[in-house]
Protein backbone atom coordinates (compact mmCIF):
# COMPACT_ATOMS: atom_id res chain seq x y z
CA UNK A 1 161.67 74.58 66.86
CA UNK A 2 159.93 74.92 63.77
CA UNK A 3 157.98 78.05 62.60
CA UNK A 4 154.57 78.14 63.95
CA UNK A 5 153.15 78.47 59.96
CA UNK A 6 155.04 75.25 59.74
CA UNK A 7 153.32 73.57 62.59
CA UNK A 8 149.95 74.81 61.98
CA UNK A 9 150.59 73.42 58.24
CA UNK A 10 151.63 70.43 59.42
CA UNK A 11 148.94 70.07 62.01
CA UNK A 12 145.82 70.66 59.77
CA UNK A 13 147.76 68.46 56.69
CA UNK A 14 147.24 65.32 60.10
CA UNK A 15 143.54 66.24 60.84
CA UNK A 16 142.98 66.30 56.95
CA UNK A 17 144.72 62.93 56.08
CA UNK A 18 142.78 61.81 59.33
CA UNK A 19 139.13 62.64 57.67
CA UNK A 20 139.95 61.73 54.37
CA UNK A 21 141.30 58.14 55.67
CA UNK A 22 138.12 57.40 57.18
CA UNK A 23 135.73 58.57 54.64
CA UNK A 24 138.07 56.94 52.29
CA UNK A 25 137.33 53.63 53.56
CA UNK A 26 133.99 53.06 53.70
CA UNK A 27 134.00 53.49 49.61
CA UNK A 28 137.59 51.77 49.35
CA UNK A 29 135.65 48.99 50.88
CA UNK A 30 132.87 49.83 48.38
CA UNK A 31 135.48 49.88 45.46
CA UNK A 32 137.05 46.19 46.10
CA UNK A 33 134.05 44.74 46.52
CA UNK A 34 132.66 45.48 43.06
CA UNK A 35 136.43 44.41 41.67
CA UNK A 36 135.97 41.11 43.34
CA UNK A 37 132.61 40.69 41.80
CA UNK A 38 133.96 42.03 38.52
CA UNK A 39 136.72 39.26 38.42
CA UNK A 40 134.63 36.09 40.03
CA UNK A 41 132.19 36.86 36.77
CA UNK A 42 135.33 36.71 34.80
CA UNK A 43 136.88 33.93 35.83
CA UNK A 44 136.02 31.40 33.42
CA UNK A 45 138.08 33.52 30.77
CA UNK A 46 140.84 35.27 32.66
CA UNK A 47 141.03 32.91 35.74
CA UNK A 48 140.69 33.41 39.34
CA UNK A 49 144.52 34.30 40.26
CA UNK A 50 143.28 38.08 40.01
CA UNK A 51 141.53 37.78 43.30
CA UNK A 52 144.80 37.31 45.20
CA UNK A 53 146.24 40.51 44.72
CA UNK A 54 142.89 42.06 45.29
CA UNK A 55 143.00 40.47 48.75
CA UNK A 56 145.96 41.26 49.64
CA UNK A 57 145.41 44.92 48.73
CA UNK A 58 142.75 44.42 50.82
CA UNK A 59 144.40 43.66 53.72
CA UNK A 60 146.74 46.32 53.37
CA UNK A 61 144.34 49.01 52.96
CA UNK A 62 142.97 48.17 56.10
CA UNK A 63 146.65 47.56 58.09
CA UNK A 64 147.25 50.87 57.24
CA UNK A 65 143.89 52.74 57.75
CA UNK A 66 144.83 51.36 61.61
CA UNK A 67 148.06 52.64 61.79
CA UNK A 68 147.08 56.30 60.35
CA UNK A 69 144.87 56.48 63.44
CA UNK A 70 147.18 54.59 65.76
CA UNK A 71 150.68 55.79 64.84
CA UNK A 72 152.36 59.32 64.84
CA UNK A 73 153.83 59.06 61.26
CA UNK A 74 150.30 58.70 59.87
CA UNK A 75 151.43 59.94 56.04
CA UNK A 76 153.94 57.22 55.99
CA UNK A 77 151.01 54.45 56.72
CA UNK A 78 148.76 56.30 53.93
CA UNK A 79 151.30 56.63 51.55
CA UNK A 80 152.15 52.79 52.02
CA UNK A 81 148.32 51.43 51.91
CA UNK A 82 148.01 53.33 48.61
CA UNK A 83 150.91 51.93 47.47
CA UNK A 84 150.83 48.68 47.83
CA UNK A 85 147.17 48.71 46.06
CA UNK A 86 148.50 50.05 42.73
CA UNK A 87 151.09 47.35 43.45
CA UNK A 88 148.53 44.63 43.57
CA UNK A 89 146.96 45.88 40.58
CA UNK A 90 150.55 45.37 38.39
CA UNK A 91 150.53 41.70 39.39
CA UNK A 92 147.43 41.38 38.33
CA UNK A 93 148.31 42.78 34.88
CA UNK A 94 151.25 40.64 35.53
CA UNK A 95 149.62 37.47 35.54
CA UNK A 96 148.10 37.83 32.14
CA UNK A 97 151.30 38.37 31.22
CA UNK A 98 150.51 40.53 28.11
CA UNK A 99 149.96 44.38 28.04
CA UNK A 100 145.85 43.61 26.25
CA UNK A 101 145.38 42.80 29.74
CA UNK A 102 142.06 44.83 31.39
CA UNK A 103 144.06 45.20 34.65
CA UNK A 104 146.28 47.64 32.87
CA UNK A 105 143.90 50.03 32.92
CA UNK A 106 142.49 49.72 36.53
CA UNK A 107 146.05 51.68 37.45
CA UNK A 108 143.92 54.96 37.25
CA UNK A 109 141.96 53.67 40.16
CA UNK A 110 144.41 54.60 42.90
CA UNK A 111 145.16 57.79 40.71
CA UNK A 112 141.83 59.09 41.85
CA UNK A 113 142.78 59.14 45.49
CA UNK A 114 146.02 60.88 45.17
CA UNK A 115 144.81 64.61 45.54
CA UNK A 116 142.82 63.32 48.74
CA UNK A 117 145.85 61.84 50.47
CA UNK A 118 149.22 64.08 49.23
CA UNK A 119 150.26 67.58 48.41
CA UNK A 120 151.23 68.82 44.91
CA UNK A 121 155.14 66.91 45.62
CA UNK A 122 152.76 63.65 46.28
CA UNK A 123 150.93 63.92 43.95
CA UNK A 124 153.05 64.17 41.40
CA UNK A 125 155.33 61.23 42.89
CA UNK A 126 152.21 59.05 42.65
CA UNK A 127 151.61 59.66 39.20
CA UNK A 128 155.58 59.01 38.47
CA UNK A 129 155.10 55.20 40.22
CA UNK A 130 151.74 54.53 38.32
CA UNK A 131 153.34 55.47 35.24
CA UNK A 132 155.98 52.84 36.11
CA UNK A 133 154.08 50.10 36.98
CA UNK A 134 152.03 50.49 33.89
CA UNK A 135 155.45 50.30 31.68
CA UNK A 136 156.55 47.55 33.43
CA UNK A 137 153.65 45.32 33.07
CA UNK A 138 153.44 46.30 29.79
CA UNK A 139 156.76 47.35 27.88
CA UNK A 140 158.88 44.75 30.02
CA UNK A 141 156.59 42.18 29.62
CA UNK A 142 155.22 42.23 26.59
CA UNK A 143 157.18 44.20 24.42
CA UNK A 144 156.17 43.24 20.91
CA UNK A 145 152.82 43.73 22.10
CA UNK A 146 153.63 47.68 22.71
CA UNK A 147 155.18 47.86 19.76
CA UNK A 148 152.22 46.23 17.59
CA UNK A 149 149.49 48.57 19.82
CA UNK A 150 151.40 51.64 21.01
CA UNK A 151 147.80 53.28 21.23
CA UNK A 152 146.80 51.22 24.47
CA UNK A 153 149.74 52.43 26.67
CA UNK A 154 149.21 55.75 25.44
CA UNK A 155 145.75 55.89 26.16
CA UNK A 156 146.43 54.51 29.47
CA UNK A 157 148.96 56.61 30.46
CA UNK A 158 147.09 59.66 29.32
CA UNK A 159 143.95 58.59 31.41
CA UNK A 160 146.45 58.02 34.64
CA UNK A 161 147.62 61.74 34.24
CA UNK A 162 143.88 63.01 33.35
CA UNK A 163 142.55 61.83 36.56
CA UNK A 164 145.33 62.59 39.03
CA UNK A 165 144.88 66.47 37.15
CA UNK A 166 141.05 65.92 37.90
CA UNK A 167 142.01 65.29 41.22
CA UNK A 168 144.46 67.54 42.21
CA UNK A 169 141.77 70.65 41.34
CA UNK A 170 138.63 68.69 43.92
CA UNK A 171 141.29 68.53 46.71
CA UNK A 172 142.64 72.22 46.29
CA UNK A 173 138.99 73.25 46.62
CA UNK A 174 138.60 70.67 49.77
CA UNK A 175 141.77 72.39 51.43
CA UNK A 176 140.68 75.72 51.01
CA UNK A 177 137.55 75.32 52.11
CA UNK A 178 138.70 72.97 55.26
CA UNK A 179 141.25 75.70 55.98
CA UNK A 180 138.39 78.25 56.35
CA UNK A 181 136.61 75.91 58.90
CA UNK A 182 138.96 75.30 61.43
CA UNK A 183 141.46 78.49 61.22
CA UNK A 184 140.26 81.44 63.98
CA UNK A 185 140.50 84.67 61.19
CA UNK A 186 141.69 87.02 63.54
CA UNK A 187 144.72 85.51 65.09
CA UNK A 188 145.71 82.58 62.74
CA UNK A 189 145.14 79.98 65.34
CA UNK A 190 143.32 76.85 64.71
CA UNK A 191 139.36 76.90 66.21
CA UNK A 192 137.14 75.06 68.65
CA UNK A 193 136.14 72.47 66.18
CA UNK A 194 140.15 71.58 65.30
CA UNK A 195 140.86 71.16 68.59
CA UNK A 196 138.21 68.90 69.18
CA UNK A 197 139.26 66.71 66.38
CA UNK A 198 142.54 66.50 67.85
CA UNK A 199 141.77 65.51 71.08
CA UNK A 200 139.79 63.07 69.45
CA UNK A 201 143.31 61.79 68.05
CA UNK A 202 145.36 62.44 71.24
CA UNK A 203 142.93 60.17 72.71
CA UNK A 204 143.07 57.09 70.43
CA UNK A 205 147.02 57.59 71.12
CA UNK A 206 146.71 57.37 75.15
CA UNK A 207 144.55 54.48 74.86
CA UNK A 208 147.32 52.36 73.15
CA UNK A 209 149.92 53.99 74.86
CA UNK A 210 151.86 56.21 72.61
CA UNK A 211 152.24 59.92 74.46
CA UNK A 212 149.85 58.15 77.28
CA UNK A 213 149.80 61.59 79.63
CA UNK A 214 148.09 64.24 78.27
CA UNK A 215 148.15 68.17 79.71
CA UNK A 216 145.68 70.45 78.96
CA UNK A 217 145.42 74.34 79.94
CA UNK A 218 142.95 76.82 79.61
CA UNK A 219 143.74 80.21 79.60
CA UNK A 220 142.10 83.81 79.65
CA UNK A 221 142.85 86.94 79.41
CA UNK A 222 142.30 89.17 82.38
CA UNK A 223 139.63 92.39 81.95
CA UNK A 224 140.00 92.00 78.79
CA UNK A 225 136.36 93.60 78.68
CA UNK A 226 138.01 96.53 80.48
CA UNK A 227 140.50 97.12 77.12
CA UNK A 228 137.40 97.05 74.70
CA UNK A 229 135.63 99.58 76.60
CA UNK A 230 138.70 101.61 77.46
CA UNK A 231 141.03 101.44 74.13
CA UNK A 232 138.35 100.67 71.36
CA UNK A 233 138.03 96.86 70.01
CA UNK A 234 140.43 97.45 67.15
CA UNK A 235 143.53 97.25 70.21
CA UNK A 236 141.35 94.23 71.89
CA UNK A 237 142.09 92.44 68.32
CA UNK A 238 145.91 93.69 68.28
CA UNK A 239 146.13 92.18 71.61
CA UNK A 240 144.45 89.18 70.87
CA UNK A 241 147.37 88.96 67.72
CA UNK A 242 149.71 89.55 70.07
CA UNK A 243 149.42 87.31 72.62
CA UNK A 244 148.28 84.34 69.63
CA UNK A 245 152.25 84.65 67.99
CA UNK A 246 153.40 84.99 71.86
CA UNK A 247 152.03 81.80 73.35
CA UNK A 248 152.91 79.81 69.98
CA UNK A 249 156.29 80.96 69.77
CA UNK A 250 156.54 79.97 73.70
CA UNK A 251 155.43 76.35 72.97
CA UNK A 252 157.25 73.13 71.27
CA UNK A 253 156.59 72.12 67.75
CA UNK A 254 153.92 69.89 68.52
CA UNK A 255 152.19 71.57 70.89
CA UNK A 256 149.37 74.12 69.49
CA UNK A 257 147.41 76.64 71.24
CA UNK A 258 143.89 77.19 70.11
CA UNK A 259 141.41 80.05 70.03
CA UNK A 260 138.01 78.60 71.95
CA UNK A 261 135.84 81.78 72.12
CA UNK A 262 136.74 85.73 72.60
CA UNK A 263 139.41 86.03 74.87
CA UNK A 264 140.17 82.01 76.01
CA UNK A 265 142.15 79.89 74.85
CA UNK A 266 143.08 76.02 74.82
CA UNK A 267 146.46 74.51 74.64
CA UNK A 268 147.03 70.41 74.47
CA UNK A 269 150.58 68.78 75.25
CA UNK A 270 150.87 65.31 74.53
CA UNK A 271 152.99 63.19 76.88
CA UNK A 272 152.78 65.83 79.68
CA UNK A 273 151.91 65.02 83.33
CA UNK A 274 150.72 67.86 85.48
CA UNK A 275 154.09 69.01 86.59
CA UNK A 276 154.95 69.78 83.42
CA UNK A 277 151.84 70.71 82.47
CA UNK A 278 151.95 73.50 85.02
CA UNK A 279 155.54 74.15 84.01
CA UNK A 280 154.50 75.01 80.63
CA UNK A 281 151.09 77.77 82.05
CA UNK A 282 153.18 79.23 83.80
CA UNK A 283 156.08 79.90 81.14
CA UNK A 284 152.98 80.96 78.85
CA UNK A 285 151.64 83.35 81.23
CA UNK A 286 154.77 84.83 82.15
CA UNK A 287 155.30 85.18 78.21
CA UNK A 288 152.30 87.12 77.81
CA UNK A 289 152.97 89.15 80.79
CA UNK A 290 156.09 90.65 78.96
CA UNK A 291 154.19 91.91 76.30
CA UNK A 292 153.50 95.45 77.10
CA UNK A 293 152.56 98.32 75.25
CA UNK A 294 152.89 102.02 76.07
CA UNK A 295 149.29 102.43 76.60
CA UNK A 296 148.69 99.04 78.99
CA UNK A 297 150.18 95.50 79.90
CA UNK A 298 147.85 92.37 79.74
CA UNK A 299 148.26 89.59 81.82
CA UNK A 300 146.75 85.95 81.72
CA UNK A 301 145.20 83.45 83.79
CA UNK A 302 145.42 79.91 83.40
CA UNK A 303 143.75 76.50 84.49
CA UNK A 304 145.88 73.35 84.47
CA UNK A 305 144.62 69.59 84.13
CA UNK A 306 146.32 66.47 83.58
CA UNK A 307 145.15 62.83 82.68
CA UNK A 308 146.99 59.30 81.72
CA UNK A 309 145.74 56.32 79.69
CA UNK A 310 142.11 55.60 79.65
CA UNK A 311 141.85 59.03 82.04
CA UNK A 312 141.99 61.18 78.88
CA UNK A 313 138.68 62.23 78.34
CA UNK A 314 137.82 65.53 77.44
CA UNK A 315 134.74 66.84 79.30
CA UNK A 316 136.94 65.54 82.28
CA UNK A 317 139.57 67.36 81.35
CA UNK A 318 138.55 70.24 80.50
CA UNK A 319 136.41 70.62 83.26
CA UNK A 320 139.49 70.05 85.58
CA UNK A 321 141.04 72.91 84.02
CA UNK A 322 138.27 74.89 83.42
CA UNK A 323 137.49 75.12 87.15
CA UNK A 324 141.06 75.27 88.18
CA UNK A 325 140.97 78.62 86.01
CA UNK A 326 138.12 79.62 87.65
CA UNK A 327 140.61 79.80 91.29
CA UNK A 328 143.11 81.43 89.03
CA UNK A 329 140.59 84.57 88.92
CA UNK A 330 139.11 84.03 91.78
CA UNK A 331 142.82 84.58 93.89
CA UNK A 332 143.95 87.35 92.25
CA UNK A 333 144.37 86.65 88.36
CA UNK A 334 148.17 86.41 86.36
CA UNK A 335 148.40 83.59 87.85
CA UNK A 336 148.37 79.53 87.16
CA UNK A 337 146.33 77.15 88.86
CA UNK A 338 145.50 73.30 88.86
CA UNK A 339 142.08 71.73 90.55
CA UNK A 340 142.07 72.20 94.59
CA UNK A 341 144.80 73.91 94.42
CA UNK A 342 144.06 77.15 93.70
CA UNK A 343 147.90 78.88 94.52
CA UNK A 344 149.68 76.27 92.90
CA UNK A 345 152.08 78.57 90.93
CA UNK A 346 151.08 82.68 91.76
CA UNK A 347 152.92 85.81 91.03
């Protein structure tokens, strides 16, 4: 299993490429549309063949927007879209046919988006395969024209590398700041509003079928007050710590826990019906159960709900398990519970 930095790395990279995907689009949209316009003005001199390629970048851009949202390996589908536009944008260089083509320098345009959609390894990747495009539309084809204006390439080149530098430093800032917004400071774990966005996700994928069962558990400390008042709030934040790296370490790669509020907390396992939902409460709460200190032991309740297909809603859900949690306490506490049945697993 991989290291729980790992998985929350990986998970916030998803809900990041997520965002940026769909505010992406509305100005990609934005973007094409004024190239189109651009190109039907300048038709007359440079011919309307340039509008093909800008169609079918088109047309990819919007394949893989879908499949981001739709499919697990949503970096692959990014990385593709983007690709195939700077693609698009060599033919059209291409079909001039001569490196004093105006195309050559619309190569920088998918430079800008690089920081947004790839880390530093991207990134730089991106820039390598822009680079190469531009000398082979340019060098390959029209060698003697290099050679008689070496200035243009340069100049080119140089304004590839200047913007993917220019946007490199925006995105570090985004991904600091994002990190702020959905990482709980105390124990590490992602917050309310991450979890909502991935449920959000989770939900798209049930709908068409991929990881169609979805578990959810809610879980909560018991007297928890009781250790505030009794030990002092600096061990109620230890504990809090201790049980976070606990109940991660007890779950699979892509399953994450999240901190909701205080002492409760919200794990989501995709393609898990309520048996193994309940399975995986009650290996949690018997996790956290071990943990003792010498001063006092903490133990956990849990709720338990489970939903297929178009079932996966989240004020259902939640709800379900937020009331099955509820029994939990109400039957004794350390103990794991699913709706109506409030001794469905009990120490």
């Amino acid at each position: 299993m991989a290291s729980t930095g790992e998985e929350l790395a990986a998970q916030l990279r998803h809900e990041r490429l997520l965002d940026m995907e769909s505010r992406l689009g509305v100005y990609r949209r934005r973007a094409f549309a004024v190239l189109a316009l651009a190109l039907v003005a300048s038709g007359p001199w440079l011919g309307f063949w340039f509008l093909i390629p800008l169609a079918v970048a088109s047309v990819a851009a919007g394949l893989a927007d879908r499949m981001v949202r739709t499919r697990r390996h949503g970096r692959f589908w990014s990385a593709f879209g983007w690709a195939v536009s700077g693609a698009m944008i060599a033919v059209s260089t291409a079909i001039i046919g001569d490196m004093a083509s105006p195309a050559v320098t619309w190569l920088a345009i998918p430079a800008v988006t690089l920081g947004a959609r790839f880390e530093l390894r991207g990134v730089l990747c991106g820039v390598a395969y822009l680079l190469g495009l531009m000398l082979l539309t340019t060098v390959a084809l029209d060698p003697q024209g290099v050679l008689d204006h070496p200035d243009r390439v340069i100049l080119s080149v140089a304004l590839v590398i200047a913007i993917a530098i220019f946007s490199g430093a925006t995105q570090a800032s985004d991904r600091d700041h994002r990190r702020e917004a959905v990482l709980d400071p105390l124990t590490g774990l992602l917050n309310r509003s991450a979890m909502l966005a991935r449920f959000d996700e989770l939900e798209q994928l049930a709908g068409h079928g991929e990881h169609a069962s979805l578990g959810l558990l809610v879980a909560d400390l018991d007297h928890f007050k009781r250790i505030n008042d009794e030990h002092g709030h600096p061990a109620g934040d230890a504990v809090l710590k201790d049980v976070a790296y606990v109940m991660r370490k007890a779950l699979r790669a892509f399953d994450l826990v999240y901190r909701v509020g205080g002492e409760e907390f919200v794990v989501l396992l995709p393609g898990a019906d309520l048996e193994r939902t309940l399975e995986v409460g009650e290996r949690l709460r018997a996790a956290v159960a071990e943990q003792r200190t010498d001063e006092f032991s903490v133990t956990m309740s849990v709720g338990a709900a489970a939903a297929r297909g178009g079932g996966v809603r989240f004020l259902d859900l939640y709800g379900a398990a937020d009331a099955a949690l509820y029994d939990a306490k109400r039957s004794g506490r350390d103990r794991v519970c699913t709706a109506g049945t409030p001794a469905a697993i009990a120490v």
